[in-house]
Every structure is written in C-alpha cells, then in structure tokens.
Protein backbone atom coordinates (compact mmCIF):
# COMPACT_ATOMS: atom_id res chain seq x y z
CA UNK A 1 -8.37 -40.20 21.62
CA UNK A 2 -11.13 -40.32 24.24
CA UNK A 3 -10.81 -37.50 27.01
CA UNK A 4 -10.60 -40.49 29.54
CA UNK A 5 -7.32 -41.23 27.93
CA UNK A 6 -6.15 -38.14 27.04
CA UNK A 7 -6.67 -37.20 30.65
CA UNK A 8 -4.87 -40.50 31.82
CA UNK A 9 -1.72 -39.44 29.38
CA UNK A 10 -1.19 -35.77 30.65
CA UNK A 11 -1.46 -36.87 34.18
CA UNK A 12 1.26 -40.07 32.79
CA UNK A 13 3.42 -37.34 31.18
CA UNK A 14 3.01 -34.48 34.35
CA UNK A 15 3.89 -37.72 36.74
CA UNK A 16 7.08 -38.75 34.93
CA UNK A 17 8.27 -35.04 34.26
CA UNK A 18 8.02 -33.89 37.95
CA UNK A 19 9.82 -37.15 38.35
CA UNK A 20 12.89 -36.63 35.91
CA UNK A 21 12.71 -32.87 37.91
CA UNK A 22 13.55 -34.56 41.06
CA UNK A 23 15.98 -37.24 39.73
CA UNK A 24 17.90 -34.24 38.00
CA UNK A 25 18.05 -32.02 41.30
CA UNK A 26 19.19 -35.29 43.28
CA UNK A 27 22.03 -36.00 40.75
CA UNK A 28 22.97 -32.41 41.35
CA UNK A 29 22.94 -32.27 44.67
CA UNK A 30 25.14 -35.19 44.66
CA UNK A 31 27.53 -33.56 42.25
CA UNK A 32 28.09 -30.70 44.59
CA UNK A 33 28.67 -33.02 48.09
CA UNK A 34 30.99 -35.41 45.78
CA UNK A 35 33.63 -32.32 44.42
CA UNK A 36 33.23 -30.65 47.50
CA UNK A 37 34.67 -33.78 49.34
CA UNK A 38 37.19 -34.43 46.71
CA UNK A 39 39.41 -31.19 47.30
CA UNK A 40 39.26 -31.66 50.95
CA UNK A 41 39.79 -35.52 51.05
CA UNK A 42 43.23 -34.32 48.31
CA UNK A 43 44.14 -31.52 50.70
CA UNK A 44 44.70 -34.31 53.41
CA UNK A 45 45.59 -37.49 51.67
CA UNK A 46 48.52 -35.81 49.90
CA UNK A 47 50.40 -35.11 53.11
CA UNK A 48 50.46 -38.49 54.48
CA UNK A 49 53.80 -40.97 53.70
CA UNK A 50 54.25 -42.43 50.24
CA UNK A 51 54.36 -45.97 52.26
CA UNK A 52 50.34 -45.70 53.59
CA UNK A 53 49.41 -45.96 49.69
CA UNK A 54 46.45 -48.71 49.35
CA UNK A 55 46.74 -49.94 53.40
CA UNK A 56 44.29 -50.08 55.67
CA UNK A 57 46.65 -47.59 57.94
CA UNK A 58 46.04 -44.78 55.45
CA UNK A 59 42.32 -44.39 56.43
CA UNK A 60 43.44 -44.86 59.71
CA UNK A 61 45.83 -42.02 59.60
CA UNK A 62 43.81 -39.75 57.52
CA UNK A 63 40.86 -40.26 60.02
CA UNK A 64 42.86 -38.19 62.61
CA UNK A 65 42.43 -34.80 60.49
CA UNK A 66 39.08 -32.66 60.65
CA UNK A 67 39.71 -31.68 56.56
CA UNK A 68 39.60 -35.12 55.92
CA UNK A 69 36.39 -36.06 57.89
CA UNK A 70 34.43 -32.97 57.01
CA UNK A 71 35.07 -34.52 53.00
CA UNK A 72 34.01 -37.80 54.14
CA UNK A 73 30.62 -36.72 55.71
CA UNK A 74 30.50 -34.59 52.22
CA UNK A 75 30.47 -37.87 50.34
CA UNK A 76 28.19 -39.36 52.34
CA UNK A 77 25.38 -36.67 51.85
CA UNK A 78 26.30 -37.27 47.93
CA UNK A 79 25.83 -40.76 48.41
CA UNK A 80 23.04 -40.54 49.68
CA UNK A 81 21.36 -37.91 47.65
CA UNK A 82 23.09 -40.31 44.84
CA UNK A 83 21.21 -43.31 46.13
CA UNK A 84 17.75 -41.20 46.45
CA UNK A 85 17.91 -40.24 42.46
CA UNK A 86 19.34 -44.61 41.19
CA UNK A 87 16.02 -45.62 42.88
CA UNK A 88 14.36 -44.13 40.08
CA UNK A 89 16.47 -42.65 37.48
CA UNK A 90 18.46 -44.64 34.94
CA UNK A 91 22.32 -45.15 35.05
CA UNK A 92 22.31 -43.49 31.87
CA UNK A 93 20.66 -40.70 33.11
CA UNK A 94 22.32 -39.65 36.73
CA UNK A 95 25.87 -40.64 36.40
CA UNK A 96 26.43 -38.13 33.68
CA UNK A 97 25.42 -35.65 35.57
CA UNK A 98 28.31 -36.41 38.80
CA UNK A 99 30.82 -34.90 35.92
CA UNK A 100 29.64 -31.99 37.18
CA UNK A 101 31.01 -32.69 40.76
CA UNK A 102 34.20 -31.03 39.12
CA UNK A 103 32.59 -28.06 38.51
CA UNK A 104 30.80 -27.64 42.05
CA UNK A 105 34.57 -28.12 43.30
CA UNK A 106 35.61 -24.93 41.90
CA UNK A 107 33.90 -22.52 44.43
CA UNK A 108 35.49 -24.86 47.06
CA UNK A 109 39.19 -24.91 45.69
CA UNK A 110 38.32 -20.91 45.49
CA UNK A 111 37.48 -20.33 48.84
CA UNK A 112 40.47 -22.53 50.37
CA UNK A 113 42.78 -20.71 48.34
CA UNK A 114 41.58 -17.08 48.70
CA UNK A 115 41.40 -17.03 44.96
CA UNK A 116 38.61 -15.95 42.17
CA UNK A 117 38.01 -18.50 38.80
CA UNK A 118 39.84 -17.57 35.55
CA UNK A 119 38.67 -17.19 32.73
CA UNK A 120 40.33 -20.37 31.53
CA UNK A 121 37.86 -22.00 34.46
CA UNK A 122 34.95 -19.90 33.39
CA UNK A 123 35.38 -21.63 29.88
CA UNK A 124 35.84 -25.22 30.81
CA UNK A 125 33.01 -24.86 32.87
CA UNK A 126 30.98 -24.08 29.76
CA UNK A 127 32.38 -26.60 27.68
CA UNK A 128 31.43 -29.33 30.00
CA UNK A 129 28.07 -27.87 30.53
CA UNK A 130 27.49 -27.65 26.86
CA UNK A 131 28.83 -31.60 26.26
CA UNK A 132 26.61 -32.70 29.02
CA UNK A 133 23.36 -31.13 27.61
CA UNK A 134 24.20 -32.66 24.52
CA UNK A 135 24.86 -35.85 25.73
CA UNK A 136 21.42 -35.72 27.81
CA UNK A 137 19.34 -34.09 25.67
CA UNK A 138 20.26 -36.08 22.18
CA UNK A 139 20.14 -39.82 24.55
CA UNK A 140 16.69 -38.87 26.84
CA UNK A 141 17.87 -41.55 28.85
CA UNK A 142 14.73 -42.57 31.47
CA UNK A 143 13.30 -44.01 34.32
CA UNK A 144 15.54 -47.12 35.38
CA UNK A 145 14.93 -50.68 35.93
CA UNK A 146 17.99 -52.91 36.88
CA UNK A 147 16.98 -56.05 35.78
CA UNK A 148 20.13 -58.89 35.22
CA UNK A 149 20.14 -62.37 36.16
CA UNK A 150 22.72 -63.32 39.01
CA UNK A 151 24.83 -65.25 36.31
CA UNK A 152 25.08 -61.36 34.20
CA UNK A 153 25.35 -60.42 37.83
CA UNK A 154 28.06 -62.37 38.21
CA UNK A 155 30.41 -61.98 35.28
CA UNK A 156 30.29 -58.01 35.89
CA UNK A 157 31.61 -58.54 39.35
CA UNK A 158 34.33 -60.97 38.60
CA UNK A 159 34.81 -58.55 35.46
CA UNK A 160 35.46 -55.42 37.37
CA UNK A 161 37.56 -57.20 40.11
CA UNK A 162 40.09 -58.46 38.43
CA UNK A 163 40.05 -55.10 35.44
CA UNK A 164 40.64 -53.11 38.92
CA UNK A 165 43.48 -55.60 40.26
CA UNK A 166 45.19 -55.23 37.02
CA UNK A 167 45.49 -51.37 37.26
CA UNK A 168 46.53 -51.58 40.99
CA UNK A 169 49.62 -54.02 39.57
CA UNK A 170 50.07 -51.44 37.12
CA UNK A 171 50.13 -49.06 39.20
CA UNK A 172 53.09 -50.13 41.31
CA UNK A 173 56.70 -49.40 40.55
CA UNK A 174 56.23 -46.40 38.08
CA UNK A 175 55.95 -42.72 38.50
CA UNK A 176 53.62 -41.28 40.56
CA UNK A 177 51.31 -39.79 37.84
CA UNK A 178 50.80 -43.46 36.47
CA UNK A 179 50.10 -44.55 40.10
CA UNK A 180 48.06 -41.16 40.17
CA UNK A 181 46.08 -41.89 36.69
CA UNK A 182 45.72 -46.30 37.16
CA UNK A 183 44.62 -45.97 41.29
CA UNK A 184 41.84 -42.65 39.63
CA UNK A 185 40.81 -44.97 36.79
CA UNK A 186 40.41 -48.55 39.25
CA UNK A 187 38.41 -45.97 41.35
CA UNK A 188 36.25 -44.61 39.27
CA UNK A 189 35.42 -48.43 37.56
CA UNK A 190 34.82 -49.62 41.40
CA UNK A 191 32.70 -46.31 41.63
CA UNK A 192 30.65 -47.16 38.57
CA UNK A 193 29.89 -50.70 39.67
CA UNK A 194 29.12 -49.51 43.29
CA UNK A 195 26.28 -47.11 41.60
CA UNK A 196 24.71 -50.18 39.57
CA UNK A 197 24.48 -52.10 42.86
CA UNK A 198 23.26 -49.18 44.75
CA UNK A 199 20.56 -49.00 41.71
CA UNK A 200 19.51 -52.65 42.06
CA UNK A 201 19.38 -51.90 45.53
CA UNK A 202 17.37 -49.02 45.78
CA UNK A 203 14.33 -51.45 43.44
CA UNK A 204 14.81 -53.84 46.31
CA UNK A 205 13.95 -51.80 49.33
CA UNK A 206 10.99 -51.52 47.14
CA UNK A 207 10.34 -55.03 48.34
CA UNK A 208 10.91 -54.09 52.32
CA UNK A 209 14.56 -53.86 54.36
CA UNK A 210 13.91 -57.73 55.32
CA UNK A 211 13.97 -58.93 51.73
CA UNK A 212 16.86 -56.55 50.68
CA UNK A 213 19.09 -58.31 53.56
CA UNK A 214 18.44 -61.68 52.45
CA UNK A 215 19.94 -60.72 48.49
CA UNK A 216 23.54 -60.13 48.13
CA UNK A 217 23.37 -56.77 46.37
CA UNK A 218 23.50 -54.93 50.50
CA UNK A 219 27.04 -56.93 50.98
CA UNK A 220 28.44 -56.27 47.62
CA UNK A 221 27.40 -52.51 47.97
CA UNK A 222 29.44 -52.31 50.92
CA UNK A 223 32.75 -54.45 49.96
CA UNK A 224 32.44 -52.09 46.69
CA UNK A 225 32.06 -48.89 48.45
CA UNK A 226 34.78 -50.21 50.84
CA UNK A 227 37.77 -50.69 48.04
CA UNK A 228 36.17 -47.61 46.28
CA UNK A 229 37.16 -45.28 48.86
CA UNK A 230 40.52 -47.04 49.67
CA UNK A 231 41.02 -46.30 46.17
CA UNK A 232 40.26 -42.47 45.91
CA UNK A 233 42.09 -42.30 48.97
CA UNK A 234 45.53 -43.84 47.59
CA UNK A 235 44.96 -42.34 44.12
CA UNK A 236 44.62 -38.53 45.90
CA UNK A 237 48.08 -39.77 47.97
CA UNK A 238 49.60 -40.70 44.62
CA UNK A 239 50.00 -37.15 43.16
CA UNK A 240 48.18 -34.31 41.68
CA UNK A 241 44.94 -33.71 42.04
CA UNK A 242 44.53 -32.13 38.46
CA UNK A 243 45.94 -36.32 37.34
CA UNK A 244 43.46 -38.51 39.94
CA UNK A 245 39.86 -36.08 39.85
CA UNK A 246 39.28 -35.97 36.27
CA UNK A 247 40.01 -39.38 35.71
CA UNK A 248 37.71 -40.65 38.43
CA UNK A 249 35.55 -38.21 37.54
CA UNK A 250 35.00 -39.54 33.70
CA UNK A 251 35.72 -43.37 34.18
CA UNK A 252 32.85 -43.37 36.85
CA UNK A 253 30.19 -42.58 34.66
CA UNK A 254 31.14 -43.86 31.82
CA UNK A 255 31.68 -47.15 33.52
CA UNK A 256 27.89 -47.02 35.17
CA UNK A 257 26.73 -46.22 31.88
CA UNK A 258 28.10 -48.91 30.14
CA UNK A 259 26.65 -51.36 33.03
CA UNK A 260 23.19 -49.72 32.56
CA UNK A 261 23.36 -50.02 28.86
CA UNK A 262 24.75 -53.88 28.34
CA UNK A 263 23.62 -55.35 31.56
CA UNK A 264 20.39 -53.01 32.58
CA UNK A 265 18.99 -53.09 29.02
CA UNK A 266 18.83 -49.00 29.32
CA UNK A 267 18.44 -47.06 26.53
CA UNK A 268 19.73 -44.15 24.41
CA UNK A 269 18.54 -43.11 21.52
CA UNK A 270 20.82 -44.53 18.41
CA UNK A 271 18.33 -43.35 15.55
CA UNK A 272 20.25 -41.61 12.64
CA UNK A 273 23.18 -39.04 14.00
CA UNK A 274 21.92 -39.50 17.28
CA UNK A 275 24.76 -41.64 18.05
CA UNK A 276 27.75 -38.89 16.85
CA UNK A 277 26.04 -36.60 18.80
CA UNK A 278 26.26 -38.36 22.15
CA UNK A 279 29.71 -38.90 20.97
CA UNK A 280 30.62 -35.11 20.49
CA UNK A 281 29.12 -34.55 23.72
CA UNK A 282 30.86 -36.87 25.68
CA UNK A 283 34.00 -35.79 24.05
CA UNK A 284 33.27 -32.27 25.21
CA UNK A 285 32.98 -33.44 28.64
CA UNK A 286 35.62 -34.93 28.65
CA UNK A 287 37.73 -32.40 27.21
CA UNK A 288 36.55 -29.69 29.58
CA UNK A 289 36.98 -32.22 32.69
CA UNK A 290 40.68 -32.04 32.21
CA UNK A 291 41.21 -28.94 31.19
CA UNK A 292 39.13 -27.74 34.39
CA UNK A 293 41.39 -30.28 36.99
CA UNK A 294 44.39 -28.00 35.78
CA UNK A 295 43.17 -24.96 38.01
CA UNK A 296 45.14 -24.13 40.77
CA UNK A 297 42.01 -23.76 42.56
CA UNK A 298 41.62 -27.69 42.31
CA UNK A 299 44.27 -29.11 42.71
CA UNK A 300 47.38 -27.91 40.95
CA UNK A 301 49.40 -27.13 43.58
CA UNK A 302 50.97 -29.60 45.58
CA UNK A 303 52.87 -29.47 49.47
C-alpha cells in the first residue's frame, strides 16, 4: 500500500471512530433525559382518573402539574440529543443503547424516594450492561443510511398503524396490567417507527429545511411522536411502572432495529456464532430490563 493511501485510510478510520465516539455519547445522553422523564411523567400520570386513559383530556390534565412538565422538557432534550446521533448513526446502532434509559432512571427513582440502590439493582444493572456490549460489540452495527422507496415506506406505516390499533383494542376491557403491558408495547412500536422517520429525516435536512418540508417524513414524524406520547402517557396511567417501562423500553429498540435491518438494509454481522451471540445478548438485556423495573426506586410502588 502506497503511503498516499495508507495515509488516506488512517485519516478514513480516525474520521469514522471519532464519529461512532460522538454517536455513542449522543445515544447516551439521550438514555439519561428519556428514564429521567419516565419516572416523573409515572409519578404524575398515575394519579389522574382511570376515565382520561388514551383522551386528549389526559395531556390536558397532566399539563397542569410541574412533575409532569419538568419530564416532558426531559424527553425533549433526549429527543433531541436522539435526533443529533440517527443523523449519522445506524438504527442498529443507537436504539440499543436507549435500554439504558432504565438504568439512568435509577439515580432518579433514588433521589425521589430518599433511598440508596440494592444490590438486586446493582446486579441488573450489570447484566444489562454486559448484554448490551455483547449485542454491540459481536453486531458492529455502523454509520446509517435510510434508504426505502415510499411504497417500503408505505407498507411500514400502514403496518405499524394498524399492529398498534390492535393492542389498543386489546387493551380495553381487561386488567390493568394487560392495559399496562399492550398501551407499553403499542408505545414502544410507535416509538421505534418515530426513530426511523426521525433517521430519514435527519439525511434530509442534509438537503436544506426547504426540501425536508416539501417530503412527508416532517408530518409523519410529528403525527408519530404525537400518538407516541399519548401512548406512554395512558400506558404510565394504566398501572405499574415496573409493567409499562420495561416493555417500552425493549419493544422500542427492538422495533427500530428491525426497521433498520429489513427496510434500511443495515447490517449486523451474521458470520458463524455471531448470530447466537447477539441473541444471548439481547436476551440479557432483556432479562435485566425487567428485573431492574421491579425496584421500588422505579416504579414499584403505587398511590
């Protein structure tokens, strides 16, 4: 190799590695504004009538209490910082990562309650650490590049619509930890769409603000972020926290990850035990997700 293009490689290689750098501390900046918000949004939403669940006079009511506003400017610093690392980090890549929102609402739940971690806490923390490096480090998921054609485009929408309208039916007329568990799972599938749009639209500012406006992806972002946090908000109401949070918390990025790999044409590595790897690690986080959302410094205890 001639130094020209040796030279042209490390500076290639130095590029993309500050790059991943910043995508990673993005993601986990999100993470931390994301579980923050989701213990304070729970501490509010679970006190208002059963009858508010998935109207418009729910946001309306929870809008009158400072816990409940302070969350929602929480999520929209993780949004943002969310939307910073999808403009040039994969789907596979940064949604993983938002698992660890969980863990960053540990110190929160600790300081409303007056109350230190166990070591139950301590361990799931671990655990989902330990899954997520796996995960990562066995897939090296990339740089992104949402590329689908408006009729792929399309089908996803119409797909995730009427998957999420099915678990609101569902969730209507049972017990409240199946309203609890179907409103956290229709959330976290709305939430994983909304982060593919907010990829595709984070490539078209790329373009200019004037040529973003004149695609759909702005419009859909919005309805999606909309019905997302309608969702949240009436699966928090539902019941426990430790039923809603985790289940979000999981269906979200698996859901975006899915998107990126079948409609994105992202990549993981699936070379030899690669696969059962990314498998054990996801498992892991999964695991430790719920064990974690039984703390009573998240969201055990109830009014």
């Amino acid at each position: 190799m001639s130094l020209v293009a040796r030279s042209s490689f490390g500076v290639f290689h130095h590029h993309v590695g500050r790059g991943l750098v910043s995508i990673v501390l993005l993601s986990l900046a999100s993470a931390a504004s994301y579980g923050m918000a989701a213990v304070l949004q729970h501490q509010a939403a679970i006190r208002e009538p059963p009858e508010l669940s998935l109207r418009a006079g729910l946001l309306v009511s929870l809008a009158r209490r400072p816990r409940w506003l302070v969350g929602n400017a929480l999520d929209g610093a993780g949004y943002l910082f969310q939307f910073l690392a999808l403009r040039r980090g994969s789907l596979a890549l940064v949604e993983p990562l938002l698992v660890l929102s969980l863990v960053f609402a540990l110190p929160m739940g600790a300081w409303l309650e007056h109350r230190r971690a166990s070591a139950a806490d301590v361990g799931s923390t671990i655990v989902i650490a330990a899954g997520l490096a796996l995960f990562l480090g066995v897939a090296r998921p990339g740089i992104g590049s949402p590329h689908a054609s408006n009729v792929a485009w399309a089908i996803l929408s119409a797909a995730i619509a009427a998957s999420c309208a099915a678990m609101v039916v569902g969730s209507r007329g049972g017990s409240q930890r199946r309203a609890a568990v179907l409103l956290a799972l229709a959330s976290g599938t709305t939430f994983g769409y909304v982060a593919a749009v907010t990829e595709r639209t984070g490539h078209l500012l790329d373009a200019g603000v004037v040529h973003t406006l004149t695609t759909w992806t702005p419009y859909a972002l919005l309805v999606g972020g909309i019905g997302a946090l309608l969702l949240t908000q009436s699966a928090f109401h539902a019941g426990a926290l430790r039923l809603s949070l985790p289940t979000l918390t999981v269906a979200q990025p698996l859901v975006a990850v899915a998107i990126g790999l079948g409609f994105f044409g992202e990549h993981v590595d699936s070379r030899g035990l690669a696969p059962i790897a990314e498998l054990i690690g996801l498992a892991l986080v999964t695991v430790g997700v719920f064990v974690l959302a039984r703390s009573p410094l998240i969201g055990a205890r109830e009014p």
